[in-house]
Protein backbone atom coordinates (compact mmCIF):
# COMPACT_ATOMS: atom_id res chain seq x y z
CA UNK A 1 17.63 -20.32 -11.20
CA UNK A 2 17.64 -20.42 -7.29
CA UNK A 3 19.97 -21.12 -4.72
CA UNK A 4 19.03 -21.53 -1.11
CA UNK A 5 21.81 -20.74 1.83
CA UNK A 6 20.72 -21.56 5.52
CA UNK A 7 22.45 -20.09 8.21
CA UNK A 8 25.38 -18.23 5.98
CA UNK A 9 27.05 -15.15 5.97
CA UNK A 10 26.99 -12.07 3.55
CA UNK A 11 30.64 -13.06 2.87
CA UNK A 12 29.75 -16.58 1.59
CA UNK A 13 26.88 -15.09 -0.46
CA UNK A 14 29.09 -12.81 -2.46
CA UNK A 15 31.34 -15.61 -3.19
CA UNK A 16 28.52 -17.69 -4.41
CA UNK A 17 27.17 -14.66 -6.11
CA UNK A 18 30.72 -14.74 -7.91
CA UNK A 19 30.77 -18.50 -8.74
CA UNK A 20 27.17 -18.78 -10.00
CA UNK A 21 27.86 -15.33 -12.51
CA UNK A 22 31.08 -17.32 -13.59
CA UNK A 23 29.68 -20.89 -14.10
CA UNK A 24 26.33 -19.27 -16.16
CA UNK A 25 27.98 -16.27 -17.90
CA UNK A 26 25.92 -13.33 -16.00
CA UNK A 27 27.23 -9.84 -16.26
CA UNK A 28 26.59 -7.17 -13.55
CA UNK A 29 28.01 -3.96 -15.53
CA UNK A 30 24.78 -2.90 -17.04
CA UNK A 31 23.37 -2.32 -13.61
CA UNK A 32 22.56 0.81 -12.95
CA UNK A 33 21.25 0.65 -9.25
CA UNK A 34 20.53 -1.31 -6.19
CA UNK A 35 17.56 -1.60 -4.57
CA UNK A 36 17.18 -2.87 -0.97
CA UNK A 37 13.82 -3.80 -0.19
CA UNK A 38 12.75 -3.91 3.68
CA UNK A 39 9.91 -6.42 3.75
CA UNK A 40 7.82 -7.86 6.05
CA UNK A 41 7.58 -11.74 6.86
CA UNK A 42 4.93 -13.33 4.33
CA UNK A 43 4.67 -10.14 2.70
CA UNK A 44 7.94 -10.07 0.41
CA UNK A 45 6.77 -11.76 -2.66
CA UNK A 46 4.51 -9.15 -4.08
CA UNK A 47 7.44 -6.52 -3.61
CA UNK A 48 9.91 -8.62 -5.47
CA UNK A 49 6.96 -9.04 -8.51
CA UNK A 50 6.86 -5.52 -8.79
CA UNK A 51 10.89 -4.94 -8.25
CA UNK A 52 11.17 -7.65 -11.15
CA UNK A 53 9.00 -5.59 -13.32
CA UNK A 54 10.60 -2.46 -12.83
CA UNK A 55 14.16 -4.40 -13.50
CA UNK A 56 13.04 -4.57 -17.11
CA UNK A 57 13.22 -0.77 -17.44
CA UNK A 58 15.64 -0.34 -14.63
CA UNK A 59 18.35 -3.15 -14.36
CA UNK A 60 19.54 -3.51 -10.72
CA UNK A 61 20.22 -6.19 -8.28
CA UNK A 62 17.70 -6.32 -5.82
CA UNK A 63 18.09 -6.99 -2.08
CA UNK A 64 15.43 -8.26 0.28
CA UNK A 65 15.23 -8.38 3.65
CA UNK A 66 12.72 -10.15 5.39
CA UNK A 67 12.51 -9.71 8.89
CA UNK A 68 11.15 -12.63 11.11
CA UNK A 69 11.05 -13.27 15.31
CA UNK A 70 13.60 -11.25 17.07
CA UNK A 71 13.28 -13.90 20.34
CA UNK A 72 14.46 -16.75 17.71
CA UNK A 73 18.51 -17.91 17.36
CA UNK A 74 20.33 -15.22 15.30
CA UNK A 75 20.73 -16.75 12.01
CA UNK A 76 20.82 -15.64 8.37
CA UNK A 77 19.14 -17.69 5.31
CA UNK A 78 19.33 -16.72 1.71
CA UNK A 79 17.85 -16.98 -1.51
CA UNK A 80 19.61 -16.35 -4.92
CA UNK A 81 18.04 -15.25 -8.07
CA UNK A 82 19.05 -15.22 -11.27
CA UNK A 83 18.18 -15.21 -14.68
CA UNK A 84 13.98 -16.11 -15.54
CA UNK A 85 13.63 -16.03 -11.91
CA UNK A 86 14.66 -12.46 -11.52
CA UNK A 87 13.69 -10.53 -14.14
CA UNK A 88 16.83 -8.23 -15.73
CA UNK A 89 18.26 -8.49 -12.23
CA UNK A 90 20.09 -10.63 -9.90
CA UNK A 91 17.65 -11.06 -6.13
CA UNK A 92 19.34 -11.67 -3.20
CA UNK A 93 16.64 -12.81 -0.56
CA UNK A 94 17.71 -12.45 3.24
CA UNK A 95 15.76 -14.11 5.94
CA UNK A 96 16.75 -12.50 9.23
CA UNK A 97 16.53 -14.15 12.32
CA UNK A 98 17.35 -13.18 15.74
CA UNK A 99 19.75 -10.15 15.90
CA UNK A 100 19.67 -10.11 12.38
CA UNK A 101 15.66 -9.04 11.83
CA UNK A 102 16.90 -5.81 12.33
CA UNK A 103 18.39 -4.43 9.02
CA UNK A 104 21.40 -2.68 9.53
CA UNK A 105 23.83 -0.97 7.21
CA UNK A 106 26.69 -3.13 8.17
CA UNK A 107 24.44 -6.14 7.17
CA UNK A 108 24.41 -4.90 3.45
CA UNK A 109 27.39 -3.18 2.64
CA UNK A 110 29.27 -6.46 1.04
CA UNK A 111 26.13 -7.09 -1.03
CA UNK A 112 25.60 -3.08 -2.17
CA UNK A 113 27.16 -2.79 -6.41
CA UNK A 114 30.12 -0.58 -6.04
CA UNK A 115 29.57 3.11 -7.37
CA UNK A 116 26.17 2.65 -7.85
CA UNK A 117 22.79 4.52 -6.70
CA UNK A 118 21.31 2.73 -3.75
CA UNK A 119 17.41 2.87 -3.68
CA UNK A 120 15.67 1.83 -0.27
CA UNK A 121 12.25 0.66 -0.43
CA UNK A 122 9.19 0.21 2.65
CA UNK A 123 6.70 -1.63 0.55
CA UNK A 124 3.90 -2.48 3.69
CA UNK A 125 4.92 0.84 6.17
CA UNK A 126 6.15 3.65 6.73
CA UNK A 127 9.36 2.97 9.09
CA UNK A 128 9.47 3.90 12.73
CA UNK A 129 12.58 6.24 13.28
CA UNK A 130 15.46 3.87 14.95
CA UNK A 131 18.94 3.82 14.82
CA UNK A 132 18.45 0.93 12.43
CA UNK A 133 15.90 2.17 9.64
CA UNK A 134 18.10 5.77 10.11
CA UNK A 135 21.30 4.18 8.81
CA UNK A 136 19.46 2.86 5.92
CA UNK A 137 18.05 5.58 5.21
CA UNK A 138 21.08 7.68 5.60
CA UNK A 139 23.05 5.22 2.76
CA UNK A 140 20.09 5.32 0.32
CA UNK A 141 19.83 8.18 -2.44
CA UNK A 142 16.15 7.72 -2.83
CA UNK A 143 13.50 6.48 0.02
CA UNK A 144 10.25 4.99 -1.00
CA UNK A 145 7.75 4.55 1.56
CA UNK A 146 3.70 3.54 1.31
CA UNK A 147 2.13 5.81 3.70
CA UNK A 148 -1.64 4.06 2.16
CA UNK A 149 -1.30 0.78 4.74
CA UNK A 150 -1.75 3.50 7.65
CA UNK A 151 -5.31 3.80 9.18
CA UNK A 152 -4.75 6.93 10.18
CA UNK A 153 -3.82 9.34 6.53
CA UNK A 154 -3.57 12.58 8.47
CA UNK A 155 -1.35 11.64 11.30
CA UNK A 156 0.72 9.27 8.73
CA UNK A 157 1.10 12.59 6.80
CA UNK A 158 2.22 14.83 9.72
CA UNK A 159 4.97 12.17 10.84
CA UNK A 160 6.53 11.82 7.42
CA UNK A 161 6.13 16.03 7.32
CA UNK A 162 8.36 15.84 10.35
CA UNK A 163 10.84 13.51 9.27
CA UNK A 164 11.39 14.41 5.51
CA UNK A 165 14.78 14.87 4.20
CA UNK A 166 15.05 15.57 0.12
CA UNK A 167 15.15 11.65 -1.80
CA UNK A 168 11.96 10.80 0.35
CA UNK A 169 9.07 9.89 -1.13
CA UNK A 170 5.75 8.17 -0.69
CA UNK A 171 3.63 6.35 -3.07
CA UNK A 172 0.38 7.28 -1.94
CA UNK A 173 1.65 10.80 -4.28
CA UNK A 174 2.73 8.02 -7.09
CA UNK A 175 -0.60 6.78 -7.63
CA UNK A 176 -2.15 10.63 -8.01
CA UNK A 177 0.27 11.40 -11.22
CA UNK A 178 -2.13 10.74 -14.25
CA UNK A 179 -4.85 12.07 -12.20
CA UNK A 180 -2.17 15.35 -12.35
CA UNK A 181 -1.51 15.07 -15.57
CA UNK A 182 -5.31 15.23 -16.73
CA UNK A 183 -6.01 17.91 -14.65
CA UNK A 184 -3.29 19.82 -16.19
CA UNK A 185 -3.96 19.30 -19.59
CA UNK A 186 -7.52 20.50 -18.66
CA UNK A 187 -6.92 23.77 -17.66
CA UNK A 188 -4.42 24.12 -20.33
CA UNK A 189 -6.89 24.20 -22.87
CA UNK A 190 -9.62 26.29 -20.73
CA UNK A 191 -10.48 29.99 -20.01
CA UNK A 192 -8.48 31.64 -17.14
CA UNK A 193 -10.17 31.66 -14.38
CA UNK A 194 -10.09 31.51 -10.81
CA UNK A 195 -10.57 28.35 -8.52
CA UNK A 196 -12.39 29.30 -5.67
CA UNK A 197 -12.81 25.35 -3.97
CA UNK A 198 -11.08 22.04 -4.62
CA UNK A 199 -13.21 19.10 -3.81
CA UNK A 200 -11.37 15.68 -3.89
CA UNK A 201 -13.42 12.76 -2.70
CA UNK A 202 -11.80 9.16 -1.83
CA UNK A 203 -11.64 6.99 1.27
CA UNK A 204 -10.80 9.12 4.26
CA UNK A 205 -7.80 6.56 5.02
CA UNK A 206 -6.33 7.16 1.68
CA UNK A 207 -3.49 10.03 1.84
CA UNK A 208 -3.57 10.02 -1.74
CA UNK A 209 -6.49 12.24 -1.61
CA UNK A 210 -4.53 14.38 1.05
CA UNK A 211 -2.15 15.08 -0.59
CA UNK A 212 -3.81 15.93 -4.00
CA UNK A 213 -5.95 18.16 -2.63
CA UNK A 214 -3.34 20.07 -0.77
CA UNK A 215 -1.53 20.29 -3.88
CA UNK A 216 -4.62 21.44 -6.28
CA UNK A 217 -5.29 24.16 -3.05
CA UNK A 218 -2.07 25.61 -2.66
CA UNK A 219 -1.25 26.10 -6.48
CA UNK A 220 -4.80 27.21 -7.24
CA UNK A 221 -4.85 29.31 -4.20
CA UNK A 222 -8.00 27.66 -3.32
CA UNK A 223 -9.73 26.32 -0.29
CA UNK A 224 -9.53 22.63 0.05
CA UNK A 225 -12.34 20.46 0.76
CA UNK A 226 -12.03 16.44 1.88
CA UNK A 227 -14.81 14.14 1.45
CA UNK A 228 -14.92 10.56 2.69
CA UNK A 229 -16.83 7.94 1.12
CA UNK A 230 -16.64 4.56 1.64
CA UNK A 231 -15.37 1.71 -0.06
CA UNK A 232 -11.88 1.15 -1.78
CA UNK A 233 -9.05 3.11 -0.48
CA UNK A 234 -8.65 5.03 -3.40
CA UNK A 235 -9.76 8.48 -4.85
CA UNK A 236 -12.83 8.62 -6.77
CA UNK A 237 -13.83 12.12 -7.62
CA UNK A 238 -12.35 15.52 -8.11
CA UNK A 239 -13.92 19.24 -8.55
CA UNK A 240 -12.87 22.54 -9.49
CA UNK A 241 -15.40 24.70 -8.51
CA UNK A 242 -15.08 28.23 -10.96
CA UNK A 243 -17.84 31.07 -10.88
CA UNK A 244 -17.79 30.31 -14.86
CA UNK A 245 -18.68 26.34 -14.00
CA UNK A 246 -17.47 23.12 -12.83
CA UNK A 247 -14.66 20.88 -14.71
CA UNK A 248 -15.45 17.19 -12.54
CA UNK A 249 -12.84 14.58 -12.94
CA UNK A 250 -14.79 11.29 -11.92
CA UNK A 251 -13.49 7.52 -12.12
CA UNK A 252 -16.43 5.36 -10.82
CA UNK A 253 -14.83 2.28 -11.49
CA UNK A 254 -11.17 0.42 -11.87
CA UNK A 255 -9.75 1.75 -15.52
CA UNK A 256 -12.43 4.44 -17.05
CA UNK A 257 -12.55 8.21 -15.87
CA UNK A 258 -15.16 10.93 -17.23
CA UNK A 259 -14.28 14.53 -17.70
CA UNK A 260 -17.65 16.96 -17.60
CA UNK A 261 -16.29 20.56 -18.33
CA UNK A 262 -19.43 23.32 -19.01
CA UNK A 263 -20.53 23.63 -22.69
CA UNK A 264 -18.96 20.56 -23.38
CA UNK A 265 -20.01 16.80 -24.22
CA UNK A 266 -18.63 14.43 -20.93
CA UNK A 267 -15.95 12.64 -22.24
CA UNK A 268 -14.40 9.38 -21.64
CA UNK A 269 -10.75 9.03 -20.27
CA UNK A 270 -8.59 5.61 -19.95
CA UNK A 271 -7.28 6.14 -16.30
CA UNK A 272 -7.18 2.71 -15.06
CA UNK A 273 -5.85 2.46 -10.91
CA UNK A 274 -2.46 2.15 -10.42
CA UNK A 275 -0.64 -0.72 -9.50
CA UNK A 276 2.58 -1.28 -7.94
CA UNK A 277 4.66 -2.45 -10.40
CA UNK A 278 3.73 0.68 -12.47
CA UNK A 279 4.12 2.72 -9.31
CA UNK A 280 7.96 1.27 -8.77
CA UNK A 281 9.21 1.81 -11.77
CA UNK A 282 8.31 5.73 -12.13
CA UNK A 283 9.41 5.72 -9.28
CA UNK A 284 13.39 4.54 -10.58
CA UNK A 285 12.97 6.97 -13.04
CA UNK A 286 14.79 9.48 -10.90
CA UNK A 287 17.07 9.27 -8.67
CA UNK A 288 17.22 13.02 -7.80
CA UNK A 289 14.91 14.20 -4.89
CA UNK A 290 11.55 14.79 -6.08
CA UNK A 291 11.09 18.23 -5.31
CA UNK A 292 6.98 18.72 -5.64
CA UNK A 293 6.43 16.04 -3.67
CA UNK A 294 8.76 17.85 -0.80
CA UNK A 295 6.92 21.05 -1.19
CA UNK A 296 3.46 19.37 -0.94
CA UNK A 297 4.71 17.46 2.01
CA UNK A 298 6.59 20.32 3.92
CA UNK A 299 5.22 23.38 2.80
CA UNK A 300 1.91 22.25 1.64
CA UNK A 301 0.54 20.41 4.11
CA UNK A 302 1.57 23.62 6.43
CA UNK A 303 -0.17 25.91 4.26
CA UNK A 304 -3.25 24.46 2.48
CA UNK A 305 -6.86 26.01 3.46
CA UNK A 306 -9.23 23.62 4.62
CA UNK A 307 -13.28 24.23 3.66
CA UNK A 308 -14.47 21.25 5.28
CA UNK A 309 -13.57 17.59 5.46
CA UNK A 310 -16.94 15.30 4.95
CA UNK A 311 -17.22 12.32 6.30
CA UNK A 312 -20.10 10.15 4.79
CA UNK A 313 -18.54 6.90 5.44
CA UNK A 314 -18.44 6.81 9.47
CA UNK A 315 -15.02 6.21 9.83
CA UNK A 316 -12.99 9.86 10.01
CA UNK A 317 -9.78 9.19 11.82
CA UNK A 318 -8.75 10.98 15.07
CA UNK A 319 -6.09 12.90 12.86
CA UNK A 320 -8.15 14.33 10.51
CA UNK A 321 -9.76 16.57 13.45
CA UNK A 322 -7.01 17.76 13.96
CA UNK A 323 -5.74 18.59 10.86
CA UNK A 324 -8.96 20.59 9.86
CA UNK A 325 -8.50 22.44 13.53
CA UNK A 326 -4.74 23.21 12.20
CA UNK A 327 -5.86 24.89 9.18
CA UNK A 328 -8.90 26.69 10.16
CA UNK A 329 -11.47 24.97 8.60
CA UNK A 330 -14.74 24.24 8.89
CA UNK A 331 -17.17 21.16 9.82
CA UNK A 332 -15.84 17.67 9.67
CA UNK A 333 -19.10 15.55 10.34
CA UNK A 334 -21.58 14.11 7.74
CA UNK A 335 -22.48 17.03 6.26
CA UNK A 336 -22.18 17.20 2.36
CA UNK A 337 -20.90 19.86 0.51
CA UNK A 338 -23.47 22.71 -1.02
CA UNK A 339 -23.90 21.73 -4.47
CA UNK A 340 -23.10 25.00 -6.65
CA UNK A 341 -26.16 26.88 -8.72
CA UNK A 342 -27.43 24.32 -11.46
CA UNK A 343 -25.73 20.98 -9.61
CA UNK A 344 -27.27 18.04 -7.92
CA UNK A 345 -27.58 18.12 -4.93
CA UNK A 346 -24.50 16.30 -3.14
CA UNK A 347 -26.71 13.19 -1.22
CA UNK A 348 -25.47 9.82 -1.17
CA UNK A 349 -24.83 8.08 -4.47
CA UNK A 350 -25.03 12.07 -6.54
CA UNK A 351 -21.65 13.26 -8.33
CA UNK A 352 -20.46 16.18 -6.67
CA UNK A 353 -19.79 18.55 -10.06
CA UNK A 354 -16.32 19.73 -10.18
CA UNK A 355 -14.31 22.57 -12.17
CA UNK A 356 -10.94 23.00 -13.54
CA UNK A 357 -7.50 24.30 -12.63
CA UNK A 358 -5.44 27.80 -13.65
CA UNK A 359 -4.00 27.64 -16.97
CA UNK A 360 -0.82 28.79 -15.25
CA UNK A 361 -0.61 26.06 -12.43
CA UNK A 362 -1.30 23.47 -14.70
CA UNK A 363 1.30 24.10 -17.23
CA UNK A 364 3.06 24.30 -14.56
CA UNK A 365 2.05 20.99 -13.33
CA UNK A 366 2.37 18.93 -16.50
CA UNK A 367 5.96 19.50 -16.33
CA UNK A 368 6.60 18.21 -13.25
CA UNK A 369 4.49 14.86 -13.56
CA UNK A 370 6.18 12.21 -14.78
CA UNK A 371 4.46 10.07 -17.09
């Protein structure tokens, strides 16, 4: 069922909220959060998909805002949701106009379920700070944020670094959990050894591969190494580079990974990419600030040792200069990185081999990925 209101008030939705759960017998008290969704004009529809499928595992009532022209008469329209149209949640769709565009606190606070969690969600950017996206930030237990729209990962990175606050959280670090959680439960099963170079290849505008390198190099203790290649934004290859071997985590396409470990066959993983709906609802799995993602961000990002960061693709952004000046490392042109004794060599289209993890990091790591 949906119910348009043009030009209306948050009052008068409430009220019909009311009258429409009265007339067709909808409940509210199994709720267990709300989220408020800051959307972009055009661009809303997608978001609510994936907030629909997460309300399956997560009942909530879901609020939208979608912000149009701020030179346009201030004026509020809304949508109501209910029932097969909303998943196992109630939608309430606002269409500001005007003053309005901007979402404030005030403009939500008769629509927010009483005594309940309050999850705020950037599905197409990461917000510029303003007095506006601060006070919804500042009522919200958890903020989710995409920092993968940005063309620029590295200076994307270093902004949200400066502005984090615990409950933040990005889902460019969602979409790296199973790759986590396989590289833990590699090096849980193999011989101690040291890490001496993390190689995680990906498209250079993808912080997911940021950010999983610097959190392989900081809890291995091992330099860091970024390669761009082109295509997809998404990561494609990872190596642990041991004096014992290489353990290479590869997925060449959309849903099949390979594992190659020494003195073993290559084996065949089900890792299929990521999409947002499974994305939003790990991410309502916890409403408590998710602390590795904090340290990786904050402490991380500060301390990581950068090898090199390879550009084969001919489009390194401006940041990621300076981030490999910042941490000392070393060239960031087209040059690939040395294969190790017995590899192929690194040239375009070759695998660069990969090893694994320490046994105590990754244990460590398994329990802290959420499946």
């Amino acid at each position: 069922m949906i119910v348009s209101m043009e030009n209306t008030t948050t009052s008068a939705i409430d009220k019909k909220l009311s009258q429409l759960r009265d007339q067709h017998g909808v409940v509210t008290l199994g709720r267990v959060l709300t989220l408020v969704i800051l959307a972009q004009a055009g661009h809303s529809e997608a978001a609510l998909e994936a907030a629909n499928f997460a309300s399956h595992e997560h009942p909530c009532r879901i609020l939208v805002h979608v912000a149009h022209s701020s030179s346009e008469e201030t004026r509020l329209d809304a949508q109501l949701r209910m029932g097969g149209d909303a998943g196992a949640s109630e939608v309430i769709v606002l269409h500001g106009y005007g003053e309005l565009a901007e979402p404030t606190e005030t403009l939500f606070s008769a629509l927010l379920l009483p005594d309940a969690p309050i999850v705020a969600w950037w599905p197409h950017t990461v917000p510029p700070p303003s007095p506006h996206t601060s006070s919804i930030a500042g009522i919200a237990h958890r903020r989710i944020m995409d920092s993968a729209r940005s063309d620029d990962a590295y200076e994307t990175l270093a902004e949200l670094r400066r502005r984090y606050v615990p409950g933040d959280t990005d889902l460019a670090w969602t979409r790296v959990t199973n790759w986590r959680i396989q590289l833990a439960a590699v090096l849980d099963q193999a011989d101690p050894a040291p890490v001496r170079e993390v190689v995680v290849e990906g498209c250079g505008r993808s912080p997911s591969v940021v950010l999983l390198g610097t959190w392989l190099g900081t809890r291995l203790d091992a330099e860091a190494t970024f390669v761009n290649n082109p295509g997809p934004r998404r990561l494609d290859r990872v190596t642990l580079v041991r004096d014992d071997g290489e353990i290479v985590l590869e997925r060449p396409g959309r849903t099949v990974a390979w594992l190659r470990q020494p003195g073993q066959p290559d084996q065949q993983i089900a890792m299929p990419v990521r999409d947002l709906n499974a994305c939003i609802a790990e991410e309502l799995r916890r409403l408590d600030p998710d602390e590795v993602y904090g340290e990786v961000l904050t402490t991380g990002l500060r301390d990581v040792r950068v090898a090199r960061i390879v550009d084969t693709a001919g489009e390194l952004a401006p940041g990621a200069a300076r981030f490999l000046a910042e941490h000392g490392g070393g060239r960031a042109d087209g040059e690939q990185p040395a294969a190790p004794a017995g590899a192929a060599p690194a040239d375009s289209g070759t695998a660069v081999p990969e090893s694994e993890p320490v046994a105590q990091a990754a244990s460590t790591a398994s329990g802290e990925d959420r499946a």
